[in-house]
N, C-alpha and C. Protein backbone atom coordinates (compact mmCIF):
# COMPACT_ATOMS: atom_id res chain seq x y z
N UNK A 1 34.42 69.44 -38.76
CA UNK A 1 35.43 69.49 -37.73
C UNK A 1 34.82 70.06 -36.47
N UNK A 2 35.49 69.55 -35.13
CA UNK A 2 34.49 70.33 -34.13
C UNK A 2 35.32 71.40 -33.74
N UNK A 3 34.42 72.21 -33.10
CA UNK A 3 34.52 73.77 -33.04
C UNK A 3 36.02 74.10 -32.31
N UNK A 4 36.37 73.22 -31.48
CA UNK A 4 37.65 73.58 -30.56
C UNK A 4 39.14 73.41 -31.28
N UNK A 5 38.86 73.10 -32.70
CA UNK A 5 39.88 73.05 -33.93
C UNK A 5 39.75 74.36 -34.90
N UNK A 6 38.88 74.86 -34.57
CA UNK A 6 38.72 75.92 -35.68
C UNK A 6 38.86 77.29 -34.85
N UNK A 7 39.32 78.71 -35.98
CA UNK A 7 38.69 79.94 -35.35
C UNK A 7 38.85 80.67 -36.39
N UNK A 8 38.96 82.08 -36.35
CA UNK A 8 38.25 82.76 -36.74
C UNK A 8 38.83 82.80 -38.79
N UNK A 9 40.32 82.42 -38.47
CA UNK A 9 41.32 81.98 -39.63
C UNK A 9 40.94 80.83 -40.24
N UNK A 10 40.23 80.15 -39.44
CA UNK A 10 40.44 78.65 -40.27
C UNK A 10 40.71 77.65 -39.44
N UNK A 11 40.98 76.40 -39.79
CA UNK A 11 41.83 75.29 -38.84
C UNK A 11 42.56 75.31 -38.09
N UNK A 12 43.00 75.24 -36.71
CA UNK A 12 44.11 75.54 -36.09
C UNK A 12 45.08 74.47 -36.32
N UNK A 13 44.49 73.06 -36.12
CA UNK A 13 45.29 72.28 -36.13
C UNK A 13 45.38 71.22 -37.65
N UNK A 14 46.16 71.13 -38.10
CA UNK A 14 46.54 70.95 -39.57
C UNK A 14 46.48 69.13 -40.04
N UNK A 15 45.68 69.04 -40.86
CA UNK A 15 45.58 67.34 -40.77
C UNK A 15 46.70 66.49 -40.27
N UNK A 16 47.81 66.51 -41.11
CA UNK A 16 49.13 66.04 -40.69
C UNK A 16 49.63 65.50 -39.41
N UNK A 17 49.01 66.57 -38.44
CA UNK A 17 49.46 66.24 -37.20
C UNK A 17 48.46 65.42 -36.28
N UNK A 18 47.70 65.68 -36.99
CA UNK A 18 46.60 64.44 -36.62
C UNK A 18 46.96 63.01 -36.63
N UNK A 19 47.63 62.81 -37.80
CA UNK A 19 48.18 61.25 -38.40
C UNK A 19 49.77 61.31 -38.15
N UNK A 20 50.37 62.12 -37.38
CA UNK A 20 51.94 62.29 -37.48
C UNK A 20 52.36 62.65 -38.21
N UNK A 21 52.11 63.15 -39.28
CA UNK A 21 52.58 62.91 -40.42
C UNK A 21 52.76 61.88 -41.52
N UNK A 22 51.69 60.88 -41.46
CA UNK A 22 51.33 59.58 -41.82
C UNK A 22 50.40 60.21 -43.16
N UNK A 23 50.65 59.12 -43.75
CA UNK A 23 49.27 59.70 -45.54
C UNK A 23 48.95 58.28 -45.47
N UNK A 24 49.27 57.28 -44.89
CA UNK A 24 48.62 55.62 -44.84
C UNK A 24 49.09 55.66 -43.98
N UNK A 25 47.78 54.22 -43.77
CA UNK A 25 47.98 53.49 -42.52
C UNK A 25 48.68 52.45 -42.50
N UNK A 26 48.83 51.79 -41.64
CA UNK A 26 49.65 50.47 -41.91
C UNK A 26 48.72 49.30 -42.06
N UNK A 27 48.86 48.33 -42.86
CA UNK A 27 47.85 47.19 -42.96
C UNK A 27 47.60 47.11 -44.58
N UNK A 28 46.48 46.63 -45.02
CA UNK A 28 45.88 46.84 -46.13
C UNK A 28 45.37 48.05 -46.28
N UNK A 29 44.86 48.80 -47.21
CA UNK A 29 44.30 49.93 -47.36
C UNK A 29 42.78 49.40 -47.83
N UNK A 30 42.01 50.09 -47.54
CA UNK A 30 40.43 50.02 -48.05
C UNK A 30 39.62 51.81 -48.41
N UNK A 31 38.65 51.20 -48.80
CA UNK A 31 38.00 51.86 -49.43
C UNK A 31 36.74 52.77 -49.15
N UNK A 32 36.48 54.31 -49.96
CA UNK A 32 35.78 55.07 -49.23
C UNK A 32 34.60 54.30 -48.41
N UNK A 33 34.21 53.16 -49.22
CA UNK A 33 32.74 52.60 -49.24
C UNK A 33 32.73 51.63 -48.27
N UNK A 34 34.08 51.05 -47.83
CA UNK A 34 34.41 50.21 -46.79
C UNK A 34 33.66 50.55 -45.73
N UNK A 35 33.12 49.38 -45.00
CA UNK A 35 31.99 49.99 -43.62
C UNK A 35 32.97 49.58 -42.47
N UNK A 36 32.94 50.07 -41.31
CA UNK A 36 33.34 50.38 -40.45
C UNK A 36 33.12 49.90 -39.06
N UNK A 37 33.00 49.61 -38.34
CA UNK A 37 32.09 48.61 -36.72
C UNK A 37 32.83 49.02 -35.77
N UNK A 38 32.75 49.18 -34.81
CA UNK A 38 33.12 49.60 -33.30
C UNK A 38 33.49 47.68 -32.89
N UNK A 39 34.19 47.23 -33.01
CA UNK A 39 34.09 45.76 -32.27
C UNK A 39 34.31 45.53 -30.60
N UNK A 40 35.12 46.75 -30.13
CA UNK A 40 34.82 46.70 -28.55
C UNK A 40 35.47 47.71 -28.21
N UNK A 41 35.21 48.16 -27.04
CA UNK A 41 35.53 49.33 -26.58
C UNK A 41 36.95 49.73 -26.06
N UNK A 42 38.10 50.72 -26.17
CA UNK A 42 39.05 50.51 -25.91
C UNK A 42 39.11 50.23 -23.94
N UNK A 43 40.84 49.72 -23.69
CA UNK A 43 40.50 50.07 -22.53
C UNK A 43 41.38 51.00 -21.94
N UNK A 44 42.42 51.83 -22.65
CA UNK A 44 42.32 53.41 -22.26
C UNK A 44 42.54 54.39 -22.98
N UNK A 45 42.36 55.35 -22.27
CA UNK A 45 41.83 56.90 -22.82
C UNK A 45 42.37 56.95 -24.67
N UNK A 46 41.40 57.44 -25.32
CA UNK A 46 41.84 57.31 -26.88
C UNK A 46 42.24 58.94 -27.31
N UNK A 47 42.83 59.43 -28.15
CA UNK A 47 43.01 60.81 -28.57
C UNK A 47 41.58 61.35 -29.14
N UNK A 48 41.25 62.32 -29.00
CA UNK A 48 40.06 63.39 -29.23
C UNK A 48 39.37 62.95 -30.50
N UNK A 49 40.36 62.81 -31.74
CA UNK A 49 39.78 62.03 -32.43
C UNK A 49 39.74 60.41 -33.02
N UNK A 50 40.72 59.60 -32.17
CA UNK A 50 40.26 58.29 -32.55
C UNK A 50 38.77 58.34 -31.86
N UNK A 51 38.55 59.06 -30.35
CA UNK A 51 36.89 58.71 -30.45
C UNK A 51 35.51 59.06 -30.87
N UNK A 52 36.03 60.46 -31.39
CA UNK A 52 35.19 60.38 -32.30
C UNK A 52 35.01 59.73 -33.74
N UNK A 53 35.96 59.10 -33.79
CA UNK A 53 35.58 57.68 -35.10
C UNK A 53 35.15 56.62 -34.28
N UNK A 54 35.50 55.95 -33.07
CA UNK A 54 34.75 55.68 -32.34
C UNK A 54 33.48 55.82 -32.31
N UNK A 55 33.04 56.35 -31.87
CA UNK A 55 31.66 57.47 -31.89
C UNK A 55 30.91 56.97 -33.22
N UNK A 56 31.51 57.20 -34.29
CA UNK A 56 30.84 56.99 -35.28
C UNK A 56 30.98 56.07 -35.74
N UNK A 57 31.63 54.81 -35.56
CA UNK A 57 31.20 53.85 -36.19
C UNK A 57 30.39 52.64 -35.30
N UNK A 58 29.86 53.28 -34.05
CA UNK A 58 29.13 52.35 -33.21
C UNK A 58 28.36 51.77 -33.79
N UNK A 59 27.29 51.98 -34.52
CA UNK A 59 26.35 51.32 -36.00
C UNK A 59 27.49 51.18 -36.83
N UNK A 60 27.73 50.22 -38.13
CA UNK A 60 27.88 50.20 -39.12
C UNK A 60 28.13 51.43 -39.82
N UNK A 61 29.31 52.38 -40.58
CA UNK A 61 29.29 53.46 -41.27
C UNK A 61 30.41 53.22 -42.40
N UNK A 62 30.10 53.98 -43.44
CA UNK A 62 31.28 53.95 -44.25
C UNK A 62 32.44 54.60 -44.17
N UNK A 63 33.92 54.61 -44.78
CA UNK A 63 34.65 55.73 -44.23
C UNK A 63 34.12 57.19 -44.97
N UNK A 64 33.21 57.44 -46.15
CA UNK A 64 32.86 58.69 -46.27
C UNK A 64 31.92 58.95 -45.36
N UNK A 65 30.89 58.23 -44.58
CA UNK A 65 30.14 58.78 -43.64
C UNK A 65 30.87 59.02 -42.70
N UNK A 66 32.08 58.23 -42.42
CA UNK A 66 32.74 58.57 -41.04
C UNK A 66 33.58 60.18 -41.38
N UNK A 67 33.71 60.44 -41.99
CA UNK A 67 34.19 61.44 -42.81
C UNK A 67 33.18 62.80 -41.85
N UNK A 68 32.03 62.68 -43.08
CA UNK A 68 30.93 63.38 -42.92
C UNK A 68 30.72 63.69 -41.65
N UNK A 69 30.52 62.41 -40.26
CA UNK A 69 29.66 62.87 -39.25
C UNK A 69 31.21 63.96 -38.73
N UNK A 70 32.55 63.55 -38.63
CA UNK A 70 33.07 64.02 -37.69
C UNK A 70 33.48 64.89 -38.00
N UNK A 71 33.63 65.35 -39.24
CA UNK A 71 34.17 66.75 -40.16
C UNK A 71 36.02 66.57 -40.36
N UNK A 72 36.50 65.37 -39.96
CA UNK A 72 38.17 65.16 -40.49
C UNK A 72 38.09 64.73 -42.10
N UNK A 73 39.22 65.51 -43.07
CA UNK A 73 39.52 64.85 -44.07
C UNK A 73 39.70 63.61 -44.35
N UNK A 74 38.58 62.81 -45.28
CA UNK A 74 38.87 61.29 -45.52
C UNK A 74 40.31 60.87 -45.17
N UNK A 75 41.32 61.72 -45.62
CA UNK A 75 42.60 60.62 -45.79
C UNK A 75 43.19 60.56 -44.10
N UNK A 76 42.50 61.46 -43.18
CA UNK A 76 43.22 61.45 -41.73
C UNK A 76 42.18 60.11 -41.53
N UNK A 77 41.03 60.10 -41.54
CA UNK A 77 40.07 59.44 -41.00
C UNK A 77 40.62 57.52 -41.97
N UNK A 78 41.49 57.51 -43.34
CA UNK A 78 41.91 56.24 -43.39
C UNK A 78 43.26 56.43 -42.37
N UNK A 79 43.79 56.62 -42.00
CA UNK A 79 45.01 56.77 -40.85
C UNK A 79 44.56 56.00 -39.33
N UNK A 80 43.47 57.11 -39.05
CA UNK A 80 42.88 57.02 -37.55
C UNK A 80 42.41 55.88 -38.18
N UNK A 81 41.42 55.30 -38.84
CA UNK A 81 40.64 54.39 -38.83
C UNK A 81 42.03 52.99 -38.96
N UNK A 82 42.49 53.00 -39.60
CA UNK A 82 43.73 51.97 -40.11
C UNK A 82 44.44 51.56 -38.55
N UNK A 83 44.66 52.85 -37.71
CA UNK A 83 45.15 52.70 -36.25
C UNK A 83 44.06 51.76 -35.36
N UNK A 84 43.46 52.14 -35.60
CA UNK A 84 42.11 51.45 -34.55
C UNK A 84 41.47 50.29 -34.75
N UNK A 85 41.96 49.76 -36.57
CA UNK A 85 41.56 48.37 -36.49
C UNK A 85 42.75 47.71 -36.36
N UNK A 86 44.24 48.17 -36.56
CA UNK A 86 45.53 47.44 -35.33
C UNK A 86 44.93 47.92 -34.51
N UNK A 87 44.49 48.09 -33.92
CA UNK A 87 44.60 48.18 -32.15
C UNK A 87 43.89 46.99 -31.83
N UNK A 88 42.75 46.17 -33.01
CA UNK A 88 41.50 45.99 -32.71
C UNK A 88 40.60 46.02 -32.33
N UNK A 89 40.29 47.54 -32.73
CA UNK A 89 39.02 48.42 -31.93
C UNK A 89 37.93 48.15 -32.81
N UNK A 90 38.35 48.27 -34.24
CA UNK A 90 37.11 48.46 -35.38
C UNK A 90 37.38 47.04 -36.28
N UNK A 91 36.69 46.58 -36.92
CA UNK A 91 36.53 45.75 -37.89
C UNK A 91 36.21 46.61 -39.12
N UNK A 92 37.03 46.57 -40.07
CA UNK A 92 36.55 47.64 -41.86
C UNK A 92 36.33 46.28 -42.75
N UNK A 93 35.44 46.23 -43.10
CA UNK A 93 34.93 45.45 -44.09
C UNK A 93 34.82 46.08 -45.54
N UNK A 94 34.76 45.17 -47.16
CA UNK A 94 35.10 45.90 -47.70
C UNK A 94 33.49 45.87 -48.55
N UNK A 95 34.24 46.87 -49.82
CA UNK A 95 31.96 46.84 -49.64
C UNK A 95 31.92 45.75 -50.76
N UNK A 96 30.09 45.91 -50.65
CA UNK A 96 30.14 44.65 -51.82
C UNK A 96 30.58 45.06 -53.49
N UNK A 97 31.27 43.76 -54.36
CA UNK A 97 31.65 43.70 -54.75
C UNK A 97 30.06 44.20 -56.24
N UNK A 98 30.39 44.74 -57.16
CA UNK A 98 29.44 44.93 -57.91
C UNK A 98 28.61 43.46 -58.59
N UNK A 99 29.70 42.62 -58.65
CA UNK A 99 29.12 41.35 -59.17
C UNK A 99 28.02 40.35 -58.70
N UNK A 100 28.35 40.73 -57.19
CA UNK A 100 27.38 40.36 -56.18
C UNK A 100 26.24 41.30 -55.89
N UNK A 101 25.57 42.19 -56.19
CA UNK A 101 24.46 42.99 -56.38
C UNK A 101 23.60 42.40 -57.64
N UNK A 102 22.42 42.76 -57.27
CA UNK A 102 21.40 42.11 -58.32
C UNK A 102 21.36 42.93 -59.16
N UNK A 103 21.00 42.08 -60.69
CA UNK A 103 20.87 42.53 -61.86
C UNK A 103 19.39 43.91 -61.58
N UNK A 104 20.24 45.04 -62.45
CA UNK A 104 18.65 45.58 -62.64
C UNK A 104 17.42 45.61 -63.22
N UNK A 105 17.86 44.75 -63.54
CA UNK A 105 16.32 44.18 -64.33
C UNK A 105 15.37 43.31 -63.35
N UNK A 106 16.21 42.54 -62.48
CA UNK A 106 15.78 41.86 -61.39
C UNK A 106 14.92 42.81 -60.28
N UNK A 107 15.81 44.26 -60.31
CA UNK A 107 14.90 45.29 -58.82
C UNK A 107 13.41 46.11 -59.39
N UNK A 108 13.91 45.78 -61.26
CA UNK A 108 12.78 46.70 -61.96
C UNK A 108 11.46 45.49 -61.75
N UNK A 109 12.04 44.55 -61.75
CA UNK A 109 10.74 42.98 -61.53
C UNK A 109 10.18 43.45 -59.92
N UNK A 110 11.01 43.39 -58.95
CA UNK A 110 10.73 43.46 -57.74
C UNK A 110 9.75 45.22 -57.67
N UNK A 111 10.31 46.14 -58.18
CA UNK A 111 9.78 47.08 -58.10
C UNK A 111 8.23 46.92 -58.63
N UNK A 112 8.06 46.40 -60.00
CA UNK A 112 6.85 46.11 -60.91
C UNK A 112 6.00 45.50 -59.92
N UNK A 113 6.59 43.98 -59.25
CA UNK A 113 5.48 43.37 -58.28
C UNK A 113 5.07 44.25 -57.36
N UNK A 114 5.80 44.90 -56.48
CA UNK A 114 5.62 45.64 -55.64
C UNK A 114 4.14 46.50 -55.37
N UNK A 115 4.69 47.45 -56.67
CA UNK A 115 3.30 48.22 -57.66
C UNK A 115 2.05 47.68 -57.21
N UNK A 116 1.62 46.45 -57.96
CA UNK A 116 1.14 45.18 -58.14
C UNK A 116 0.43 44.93 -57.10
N UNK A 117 0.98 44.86 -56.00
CA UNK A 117 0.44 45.02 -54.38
C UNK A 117 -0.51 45.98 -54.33
């Protein structure tokens, strides 16, 4: 969390009011692992922390990294994030599906050749 939320007690300002009082967003819901994209820039002024999710999802991030860099609780950061792709600020993609990842026996081959080199 950044410093102008906190003191010497703790949090000043309480997740809740971050999201209105919201626990979802509106839309589909996605997932920690869901990645995240900046798709264009708003065109006015955003609240303190939609930009710093902003901010962080200029590269590609997940919502636990988006989590991580900005220090808000995952479930404000699915709220803010859920707001900003209605707005169509962000694109959330969902992650890959396990079925679609290669067998491991396939990365232990790739790893073996590798070696090999």
């Amino acid at each position: 969390m950044t410093d102008h939320w906190l003191d010497d007690a703790g949090p000043i300002v309480r997740p809740y009011t971050l999201t209105r009082g919201r626990t979802r967003g509106s839309g589909t819901s996605f997932d920690l692992l869901a990645t995240v994209v900046a798709i264009r820039s708003p065109k006015d002024d955003l609240p303190p922390e939609h930009e710093l999710i902003m901010e962080a999802c200029r590269s590609p991030a997940s919502v636990a990294e988006m989590a991580s860099a900005t220090g808000l609780p995952v479930g404000v950061i699915r709220v803010l994030v859920g707001d900003l792709r209605d707005s169509g600020l962000v694109a959330v993609r969902p992650p890959t599906p396990i079925a679609a990842l290669p067998r491991e026996s396939v990365l232990r081959e790739v790893l073996t050749g590798l070696k090999g080199l």
